[in-house]
C-alpha atoms as a PDB file:
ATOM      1  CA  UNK A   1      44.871 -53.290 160.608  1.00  0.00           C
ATOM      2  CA  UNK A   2      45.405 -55.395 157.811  1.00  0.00           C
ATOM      3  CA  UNK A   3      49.192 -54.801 157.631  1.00  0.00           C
ATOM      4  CA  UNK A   4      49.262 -55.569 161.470  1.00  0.00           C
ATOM      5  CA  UNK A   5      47.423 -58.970 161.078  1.00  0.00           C
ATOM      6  CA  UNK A   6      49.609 -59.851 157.776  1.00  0.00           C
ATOM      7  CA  UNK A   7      53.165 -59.118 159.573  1.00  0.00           C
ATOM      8  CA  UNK A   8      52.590 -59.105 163.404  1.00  0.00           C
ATOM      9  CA  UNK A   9      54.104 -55.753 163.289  1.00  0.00           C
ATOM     10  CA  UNK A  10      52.698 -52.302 163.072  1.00  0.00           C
ATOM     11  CA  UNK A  11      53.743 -49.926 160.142  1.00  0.00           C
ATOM     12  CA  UNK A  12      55.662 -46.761 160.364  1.00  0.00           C
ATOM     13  CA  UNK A  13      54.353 -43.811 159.209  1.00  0.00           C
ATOM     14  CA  UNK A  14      56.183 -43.907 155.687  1.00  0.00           C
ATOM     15  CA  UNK A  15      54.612 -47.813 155.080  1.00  0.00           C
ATOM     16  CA  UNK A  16      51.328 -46.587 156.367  1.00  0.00           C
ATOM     17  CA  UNK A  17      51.509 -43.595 153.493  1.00  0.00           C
ATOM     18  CA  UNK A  18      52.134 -45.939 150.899  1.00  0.00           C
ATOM     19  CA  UNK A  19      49.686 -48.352 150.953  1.00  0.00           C
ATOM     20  CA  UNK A  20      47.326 -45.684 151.654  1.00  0.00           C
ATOM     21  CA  UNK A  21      48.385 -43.618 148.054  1.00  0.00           C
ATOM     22  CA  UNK A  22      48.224 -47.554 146.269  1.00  0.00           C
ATOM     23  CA  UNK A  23      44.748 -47.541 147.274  1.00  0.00           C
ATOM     24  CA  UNK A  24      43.822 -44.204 145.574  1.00  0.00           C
ATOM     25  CA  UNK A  25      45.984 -44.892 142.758  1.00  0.00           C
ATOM     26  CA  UNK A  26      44.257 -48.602 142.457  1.00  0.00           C
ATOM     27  CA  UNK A  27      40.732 -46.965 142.828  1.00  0.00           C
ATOM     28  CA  UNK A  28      41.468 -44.109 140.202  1.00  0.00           C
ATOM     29  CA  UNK A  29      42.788 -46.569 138.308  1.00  0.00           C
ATOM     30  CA  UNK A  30      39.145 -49.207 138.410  1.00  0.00           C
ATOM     31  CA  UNK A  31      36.572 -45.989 138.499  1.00  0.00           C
ATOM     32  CA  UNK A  32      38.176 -45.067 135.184  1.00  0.00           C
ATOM     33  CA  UNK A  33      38.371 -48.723 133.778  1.00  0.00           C
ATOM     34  CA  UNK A  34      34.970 -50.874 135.363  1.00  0.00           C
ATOM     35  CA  UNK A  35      35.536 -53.792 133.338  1.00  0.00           C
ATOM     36  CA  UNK A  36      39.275 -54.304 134.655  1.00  0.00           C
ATOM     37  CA  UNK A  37      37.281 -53.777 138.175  1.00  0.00           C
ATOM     38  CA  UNK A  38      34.829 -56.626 137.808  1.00  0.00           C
ATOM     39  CA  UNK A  39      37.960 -58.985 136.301  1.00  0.00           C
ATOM     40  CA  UNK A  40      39.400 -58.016 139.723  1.00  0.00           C
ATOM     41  CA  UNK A  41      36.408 -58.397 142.548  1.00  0.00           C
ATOM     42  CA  UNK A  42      33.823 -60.337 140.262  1.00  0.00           C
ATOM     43  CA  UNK A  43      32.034 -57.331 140.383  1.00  0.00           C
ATOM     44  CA  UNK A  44      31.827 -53.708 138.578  1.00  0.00           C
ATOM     45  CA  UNK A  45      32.654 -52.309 142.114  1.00  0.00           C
ATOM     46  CA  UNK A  46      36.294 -49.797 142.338  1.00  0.00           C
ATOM     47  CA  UNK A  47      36.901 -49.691 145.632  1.00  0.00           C
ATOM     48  CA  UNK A  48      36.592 -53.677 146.347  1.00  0.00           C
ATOM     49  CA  UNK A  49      39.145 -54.176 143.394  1.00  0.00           C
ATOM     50  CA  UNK A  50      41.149 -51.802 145.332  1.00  0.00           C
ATOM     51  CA  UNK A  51      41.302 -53.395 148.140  1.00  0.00           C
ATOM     52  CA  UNK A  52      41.620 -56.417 146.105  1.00  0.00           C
ATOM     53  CA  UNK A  53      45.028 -55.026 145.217  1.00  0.00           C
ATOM     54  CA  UNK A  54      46.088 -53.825 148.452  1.00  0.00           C
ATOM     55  CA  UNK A  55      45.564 -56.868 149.968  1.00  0.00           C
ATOM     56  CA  UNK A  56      47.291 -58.920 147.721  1.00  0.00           C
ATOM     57  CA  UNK A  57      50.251 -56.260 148.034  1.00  0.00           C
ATOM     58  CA  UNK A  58      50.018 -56.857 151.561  1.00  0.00           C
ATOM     59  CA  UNK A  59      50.266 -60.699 151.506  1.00  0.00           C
ATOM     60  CA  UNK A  60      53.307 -60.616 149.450  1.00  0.00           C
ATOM     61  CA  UNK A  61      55.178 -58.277 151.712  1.00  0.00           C
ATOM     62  CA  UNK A  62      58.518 -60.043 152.663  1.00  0.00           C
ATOM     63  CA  UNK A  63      57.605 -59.237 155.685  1.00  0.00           C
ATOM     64  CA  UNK A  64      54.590 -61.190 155.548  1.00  0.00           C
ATOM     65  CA  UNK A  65      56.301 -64.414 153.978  1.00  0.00           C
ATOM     66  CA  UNK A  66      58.935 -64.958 156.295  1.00  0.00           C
ATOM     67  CA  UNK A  67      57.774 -63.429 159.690  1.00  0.00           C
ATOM     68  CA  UNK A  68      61.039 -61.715 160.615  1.00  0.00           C
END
């Protein structure tokens, strides 16, 4: 949904899979490291840094920036 709403288009199944595996590597990543976490989100909470991450991945697709 996100990726839809950043580039008007919807991802393939390859795209799809990667943001997907940067969100379990981002929320390994902040479950083993809570202060990096709340430096993220505001807030000792992995999964919203996560999606923290992915969404700032998202928004700096080129994609994204120029609309193709």
């Amino acid at each position: 949904y996100g990726y839809r709403l950043a580039t008007a288009n919807t991802p393939d199944a390859s795209t799809l899979r990667e943001f997907v595996r940067a969100f379990e590597r981002e929320s390994a990543y902040f479950s083993r490291t809570p202060q990096e976490a709340a430096s993220i989100s505001g807030e000792s909470n992995p999964t919203l840094a996560a999606w923290t991450m992915v969404a700032n991945a998202l928004l700096n697709l080129d994609e994204t920036l120029t609309k193709e």
